[in-house]
Protein backbone atom coordinates (compact mmCIF):
# COMPACT_ATOMS: atom_id res chain seq x y z
CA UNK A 1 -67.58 31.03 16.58
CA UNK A 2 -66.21 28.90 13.31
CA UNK A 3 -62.93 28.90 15.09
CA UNK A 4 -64.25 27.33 17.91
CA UNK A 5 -66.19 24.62 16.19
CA UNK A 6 -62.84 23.95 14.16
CA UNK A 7 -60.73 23.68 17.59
CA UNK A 8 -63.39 21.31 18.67
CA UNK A 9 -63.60 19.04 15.64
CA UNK A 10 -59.84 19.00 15.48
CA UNK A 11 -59.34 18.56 19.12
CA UNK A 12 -62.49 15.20 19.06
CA UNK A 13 -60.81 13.65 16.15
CA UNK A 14 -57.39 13.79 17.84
CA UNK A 15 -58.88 12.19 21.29
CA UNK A 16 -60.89 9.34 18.94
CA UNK A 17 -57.27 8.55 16.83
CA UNK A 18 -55.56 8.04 19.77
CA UNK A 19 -58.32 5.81 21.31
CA UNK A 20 -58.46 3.74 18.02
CA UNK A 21 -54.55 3.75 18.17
CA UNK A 22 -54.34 2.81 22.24
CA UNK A 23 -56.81 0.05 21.47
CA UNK A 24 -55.20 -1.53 18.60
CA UNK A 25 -51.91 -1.64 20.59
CA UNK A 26 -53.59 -4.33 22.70
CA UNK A 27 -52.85 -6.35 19.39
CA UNK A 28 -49.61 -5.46 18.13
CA UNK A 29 -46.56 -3.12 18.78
CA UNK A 30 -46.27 0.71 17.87
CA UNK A 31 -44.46 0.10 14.11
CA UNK A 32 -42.74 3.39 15.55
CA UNK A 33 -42.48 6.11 18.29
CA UNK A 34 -41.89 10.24 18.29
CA UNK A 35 -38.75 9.10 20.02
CA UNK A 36 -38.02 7.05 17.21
CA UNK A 37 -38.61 9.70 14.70
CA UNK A 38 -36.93 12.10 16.45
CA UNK A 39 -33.73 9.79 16.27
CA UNK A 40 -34.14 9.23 12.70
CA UNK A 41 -34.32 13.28 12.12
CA UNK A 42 -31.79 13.45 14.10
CA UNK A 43 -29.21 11.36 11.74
CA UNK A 44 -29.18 8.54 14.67
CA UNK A 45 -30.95 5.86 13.46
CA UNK A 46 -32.66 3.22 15.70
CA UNK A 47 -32.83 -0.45 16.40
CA UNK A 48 -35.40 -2.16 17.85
CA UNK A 49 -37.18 -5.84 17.45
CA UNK A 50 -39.80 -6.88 19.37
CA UNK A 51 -39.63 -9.28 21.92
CA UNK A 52 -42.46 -11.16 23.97
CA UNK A 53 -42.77 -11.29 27.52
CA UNK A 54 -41.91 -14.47 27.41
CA UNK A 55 -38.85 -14.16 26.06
CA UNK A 56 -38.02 -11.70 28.51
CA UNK A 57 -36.45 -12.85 32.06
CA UNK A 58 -37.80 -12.59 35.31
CA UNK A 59 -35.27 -10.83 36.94
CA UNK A 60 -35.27 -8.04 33.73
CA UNK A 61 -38.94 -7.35 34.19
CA UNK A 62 -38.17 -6.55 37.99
CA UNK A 63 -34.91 -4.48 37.62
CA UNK A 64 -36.90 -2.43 35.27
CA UNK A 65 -40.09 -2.06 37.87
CA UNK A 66 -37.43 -1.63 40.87
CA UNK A 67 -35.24 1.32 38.72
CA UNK A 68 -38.23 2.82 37.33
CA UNK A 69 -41.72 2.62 39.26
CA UNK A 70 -41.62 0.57 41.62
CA UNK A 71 -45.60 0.73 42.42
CA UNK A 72 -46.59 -0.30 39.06
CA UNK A 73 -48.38 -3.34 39.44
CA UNK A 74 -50.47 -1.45 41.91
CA UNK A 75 -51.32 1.96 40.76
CA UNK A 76 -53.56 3.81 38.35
CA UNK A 77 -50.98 5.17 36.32
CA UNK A 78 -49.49 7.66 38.41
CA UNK A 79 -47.33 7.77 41.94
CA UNK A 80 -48.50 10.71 43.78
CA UNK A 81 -46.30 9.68 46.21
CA UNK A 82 -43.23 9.52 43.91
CA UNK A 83 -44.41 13.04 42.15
CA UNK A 84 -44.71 14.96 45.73
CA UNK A 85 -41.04 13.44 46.40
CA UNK A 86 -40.30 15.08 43.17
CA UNK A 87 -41.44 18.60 43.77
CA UNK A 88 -40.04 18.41 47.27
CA UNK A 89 -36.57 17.55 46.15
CA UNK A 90 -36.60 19.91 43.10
CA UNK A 91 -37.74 22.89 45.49
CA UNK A 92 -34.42 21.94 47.52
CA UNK A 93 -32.11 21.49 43.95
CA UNK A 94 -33.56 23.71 41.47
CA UNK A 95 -30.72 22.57 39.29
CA UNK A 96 -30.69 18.69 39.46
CA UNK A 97 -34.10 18.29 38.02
CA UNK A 98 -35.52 14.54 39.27
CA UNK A 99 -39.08 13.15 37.35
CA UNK A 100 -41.19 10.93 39.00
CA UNK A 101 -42.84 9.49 35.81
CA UNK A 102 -44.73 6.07 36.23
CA UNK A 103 -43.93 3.72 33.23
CA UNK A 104 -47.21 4.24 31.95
CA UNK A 105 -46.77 8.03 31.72
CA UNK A 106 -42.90 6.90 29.95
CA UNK A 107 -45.43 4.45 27.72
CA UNK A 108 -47.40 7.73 26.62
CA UNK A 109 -44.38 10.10 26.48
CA UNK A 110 -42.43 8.23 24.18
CA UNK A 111 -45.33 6.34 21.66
CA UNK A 112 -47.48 9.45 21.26
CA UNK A 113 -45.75 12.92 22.43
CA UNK A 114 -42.97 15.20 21.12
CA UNK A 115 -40.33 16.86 24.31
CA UNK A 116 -41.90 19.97 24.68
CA UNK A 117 -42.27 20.89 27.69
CA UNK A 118 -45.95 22.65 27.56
CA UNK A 119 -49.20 22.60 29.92
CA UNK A 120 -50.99 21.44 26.61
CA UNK A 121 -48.57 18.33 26.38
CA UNK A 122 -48.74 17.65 30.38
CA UNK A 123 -52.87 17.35 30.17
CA UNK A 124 -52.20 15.18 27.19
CA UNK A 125 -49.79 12.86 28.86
CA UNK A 126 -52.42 12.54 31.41
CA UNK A 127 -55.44 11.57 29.37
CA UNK A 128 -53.33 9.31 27.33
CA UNK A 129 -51.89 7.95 30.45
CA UNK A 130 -55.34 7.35 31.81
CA UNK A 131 -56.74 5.61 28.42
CA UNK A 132 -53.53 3.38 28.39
CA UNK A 133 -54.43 1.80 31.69
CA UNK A 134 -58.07 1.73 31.09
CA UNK A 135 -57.72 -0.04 27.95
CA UNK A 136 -54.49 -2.23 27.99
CA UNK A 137 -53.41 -4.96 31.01
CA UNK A 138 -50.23 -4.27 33.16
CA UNK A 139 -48.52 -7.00 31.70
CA UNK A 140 -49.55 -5.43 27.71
CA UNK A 141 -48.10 -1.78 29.32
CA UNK A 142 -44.77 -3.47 30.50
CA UNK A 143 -44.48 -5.18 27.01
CA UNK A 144 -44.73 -2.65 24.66
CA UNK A 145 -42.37 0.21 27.37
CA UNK A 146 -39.68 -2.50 27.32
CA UNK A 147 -39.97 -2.74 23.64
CA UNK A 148 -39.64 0.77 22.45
CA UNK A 149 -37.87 2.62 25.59
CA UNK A 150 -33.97 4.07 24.66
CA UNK A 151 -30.90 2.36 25.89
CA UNK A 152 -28.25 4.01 24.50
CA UNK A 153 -28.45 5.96 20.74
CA UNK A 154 -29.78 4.73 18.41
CA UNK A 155 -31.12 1.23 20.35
CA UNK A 156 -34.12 0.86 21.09
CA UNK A 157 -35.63 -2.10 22.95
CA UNK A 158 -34.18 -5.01 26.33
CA UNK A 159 -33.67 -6.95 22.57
CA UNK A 160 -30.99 -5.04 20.96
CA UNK A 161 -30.24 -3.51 24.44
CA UNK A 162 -29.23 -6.80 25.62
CA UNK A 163 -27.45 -7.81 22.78
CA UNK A 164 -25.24 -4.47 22.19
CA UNK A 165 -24.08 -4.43 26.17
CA UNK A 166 -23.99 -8.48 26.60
CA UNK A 167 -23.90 -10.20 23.63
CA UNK A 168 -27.10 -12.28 24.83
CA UNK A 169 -30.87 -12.72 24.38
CA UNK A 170 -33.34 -11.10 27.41
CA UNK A 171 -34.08 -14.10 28.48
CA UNK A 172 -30.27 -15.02 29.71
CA UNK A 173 -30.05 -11.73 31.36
CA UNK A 174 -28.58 -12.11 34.69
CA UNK A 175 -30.21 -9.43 37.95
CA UNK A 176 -26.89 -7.34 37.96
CA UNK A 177 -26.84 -7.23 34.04
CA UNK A 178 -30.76 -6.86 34.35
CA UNK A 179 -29.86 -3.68 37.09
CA UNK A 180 -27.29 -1.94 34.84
CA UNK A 181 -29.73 -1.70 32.14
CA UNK A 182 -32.83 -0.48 34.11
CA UNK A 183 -30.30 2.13 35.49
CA UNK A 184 -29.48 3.81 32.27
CA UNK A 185 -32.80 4.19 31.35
CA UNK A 186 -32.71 7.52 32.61
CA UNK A 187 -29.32 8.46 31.30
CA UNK A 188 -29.34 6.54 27.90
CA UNK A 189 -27.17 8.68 26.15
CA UNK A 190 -23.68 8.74 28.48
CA UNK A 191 -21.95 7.08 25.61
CA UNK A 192 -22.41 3.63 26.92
CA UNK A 193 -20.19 0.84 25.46
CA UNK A 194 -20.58 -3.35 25.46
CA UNK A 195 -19.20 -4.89 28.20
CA UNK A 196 -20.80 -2.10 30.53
CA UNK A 197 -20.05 -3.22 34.33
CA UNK A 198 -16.16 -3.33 33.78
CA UNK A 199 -16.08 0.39 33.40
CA UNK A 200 -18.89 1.74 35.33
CA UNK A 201 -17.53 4.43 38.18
CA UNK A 202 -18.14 3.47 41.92
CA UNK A 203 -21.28 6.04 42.11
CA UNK A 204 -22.84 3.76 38.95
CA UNK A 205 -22.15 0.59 41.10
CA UNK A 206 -23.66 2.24 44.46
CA UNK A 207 -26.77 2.57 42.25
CA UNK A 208 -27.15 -0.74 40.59
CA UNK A 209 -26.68 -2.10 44.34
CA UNK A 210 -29.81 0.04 45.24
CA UNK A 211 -31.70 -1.36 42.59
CA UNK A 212 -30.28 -5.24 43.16
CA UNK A 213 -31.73 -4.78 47.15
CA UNK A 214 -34.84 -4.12 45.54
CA UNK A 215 -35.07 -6.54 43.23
CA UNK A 216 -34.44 -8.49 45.90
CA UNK A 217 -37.12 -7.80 47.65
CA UNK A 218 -39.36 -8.66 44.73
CA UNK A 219 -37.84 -12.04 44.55
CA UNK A 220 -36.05 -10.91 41.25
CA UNK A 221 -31.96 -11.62 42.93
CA UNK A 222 -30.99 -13.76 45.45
CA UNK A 223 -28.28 -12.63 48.31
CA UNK A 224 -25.43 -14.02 46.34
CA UNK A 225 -26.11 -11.43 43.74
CA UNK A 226 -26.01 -8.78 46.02
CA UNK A 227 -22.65 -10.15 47.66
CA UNK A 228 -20.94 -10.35 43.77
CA UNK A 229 -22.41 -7.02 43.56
CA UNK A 230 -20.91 -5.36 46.62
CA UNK A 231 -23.50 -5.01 48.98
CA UNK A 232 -22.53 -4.60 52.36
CA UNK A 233 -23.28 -7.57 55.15
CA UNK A 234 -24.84 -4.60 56.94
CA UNK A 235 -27.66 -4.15 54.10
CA UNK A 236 -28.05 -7.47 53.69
CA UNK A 237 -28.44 -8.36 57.50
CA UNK A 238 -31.47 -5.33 57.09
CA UNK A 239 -32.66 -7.04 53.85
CA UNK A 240 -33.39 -10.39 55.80
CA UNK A 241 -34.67 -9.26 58.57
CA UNK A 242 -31.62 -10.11 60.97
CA UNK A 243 -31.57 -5.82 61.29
CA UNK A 244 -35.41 -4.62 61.83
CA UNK A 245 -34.11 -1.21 61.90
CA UNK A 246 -32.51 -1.35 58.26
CA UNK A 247 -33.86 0.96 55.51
CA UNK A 248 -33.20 2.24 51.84
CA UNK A 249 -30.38 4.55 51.76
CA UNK A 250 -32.22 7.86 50.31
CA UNK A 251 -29.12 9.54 49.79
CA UNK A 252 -29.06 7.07 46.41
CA UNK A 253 -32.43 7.06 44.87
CA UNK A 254 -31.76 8.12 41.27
CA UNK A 255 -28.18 6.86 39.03
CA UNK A 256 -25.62 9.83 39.02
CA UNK A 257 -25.42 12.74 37.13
C-alpha cells in the first residue's frame, strides 16, 4: 500500500514538471536535450544556437515539413495514416525498420526522453506529445524541433547545420540545400562533410528530388529547382497538371540506407 502511494506521488510530480517545463518552453528554448546529454556522455560534444523563425527561410521550414511530416500543420500530433504505413511496411521488411514519427512526437523524443525502447517510454511520448500540442502553437513546435534536432555529430540546430554544410545563415538557404538537410535528419550520423551535394550517391539525389516535388507543391521550390535538381520532364509535366495521372513514386519514400 506505501509503495503504491510512493509510485503515485512520484509518477504526479513527474506529469506536473513536465507540464511546468512544456509551458515555459512557450517562452524560451530547452537550455538542453537527452539527445544533447547523451552526446556530451558520449565524448561528442554539441553545437547548437538558437535561431528565430524569422531568421529561418521559407523554403527550409517546408523541406523540413515535406522530409519529415508532411501533415503537420493539420494534425493533432500524430499521422495514423503515416503509422499504419509503418506497420504495414515493417510486417513486409522486418529488417529495414521505417518510423512514422510526427515532428511533435521527434519534439518530445529528443527534449524529454532517453532511446529506450520500452512500453513505459511509448505512453510517455504520447502524453508528452499530446501536452506539447495542447499547450504550444505549430509555429512554437516547428521552432524549438528545428532548433535542437541532430544534423550530423555533434551539431545540433538548421543554425550550425547550415553553416557546417554551406557556409551560410538559414535564412540564405536555397530548396535543394534546404532538401539535403531535411533528408539527413533521419540518417544524421553517415559521416556527412561541408559541401554535401557534390558527393551525395545517385540514391541520395533520387531522394532529395522526392522531397524538392513536394516542396513544390507547398510553394516552397519553383520548377527550375527541380530541373537543376534532376527531375524528370515526366514528373514535372504530373506536378503541373499537364499529366492528371502523375503520382509520388512510393518506391522512394524514405533517404537510403
Amino acid at each position: 500500500m506505501q509503495l503504491l502511494r510512493l509510485l503515485k506521488k512520484i509518477f504526479l510530480v513527474l506529469f506536473f514538471s513536465q507540464l511546468a517545463y512544456i509551458i515555459i518552453l512557450r517562452f524560451v528554448g530547452p537550455p538542453i536535450t537527452i539527445t544533447e546529454i547523451t552526446s556530451l556522455v558520449n565524448g561528442e560534444g554539441f553545437r547548437r544556437t538558437h535561431i528565430s523563425m524569422n531568421s529561418i527561410s521559407k523554403e527550409a521550414k517546408l523541406a523540413v515539413i515535406a522530409s519529415e511530416d508532411q501533415l503537420f500543420p493539420d494534425h493533432n500530433g500524430f499521422d495514423f495514416r503515416s503509422i499504419q504505413k509503418a506497420l504495414s511496411y515493417n510486417k513486409r521488411k522486418p529488417g529495414r525498420v521505417r518510423g512514422a514519427s510526427t515532428i511533435s512526437q521527434q519534439v518530445a523524443k529528443n527534449v524529454f526522453l532517453t532511446r529506450e525502447r520500452t512500453f513505459s517510454r511509448k505512453f510517455e511520448e504520447a502524453f508528452i506529445t499530446m501536452a506539447l500540442e495542447q499547450n504550444l502553437s505549430k509555429k512554437r513546435i516547428m521552432e524549438i524541433y528545428l532548433n535542437i534536432i541532430e544534423w550530423g555529430n555533434g551539431i545540433y540546430g538548421i543554425g550550425p547545420a547550415a553553416r557546417y554544410y554551406f557556409n551560410k545563415s538559414p535564412r540564405e538557404l536555397k530548396p535543394v540545400e534546404s532538401a539535403f538537410l531535411a533528408s539527413i535528419i533521419a540518417r544524421p550520423r553517415k559521416n556527412w562533410k561541408p559541401d554535401p551535394l557534390s558527393k551525395i550517391s545517385g540514391g541520395w539525389w533520387r531522394y532529395l528530388q522526392v522531397i524538392l516535388c513536394r516542396m513544390y507543391e507547398k510553394n516552397g521550390a519553383e520548377i527550375q529547382d527541380l530541373r537543376d535538381a534532376g527531375v524528370s520532364e515526366e514528373r514535372i509535366k504530373e506536378l503541373t497538371g499537364d499529366d492528371e495521372e502523375g503520382e509520388e513514386d512510393e518506391t522512394v519514400t524514405a533517404p537510403p540506407e
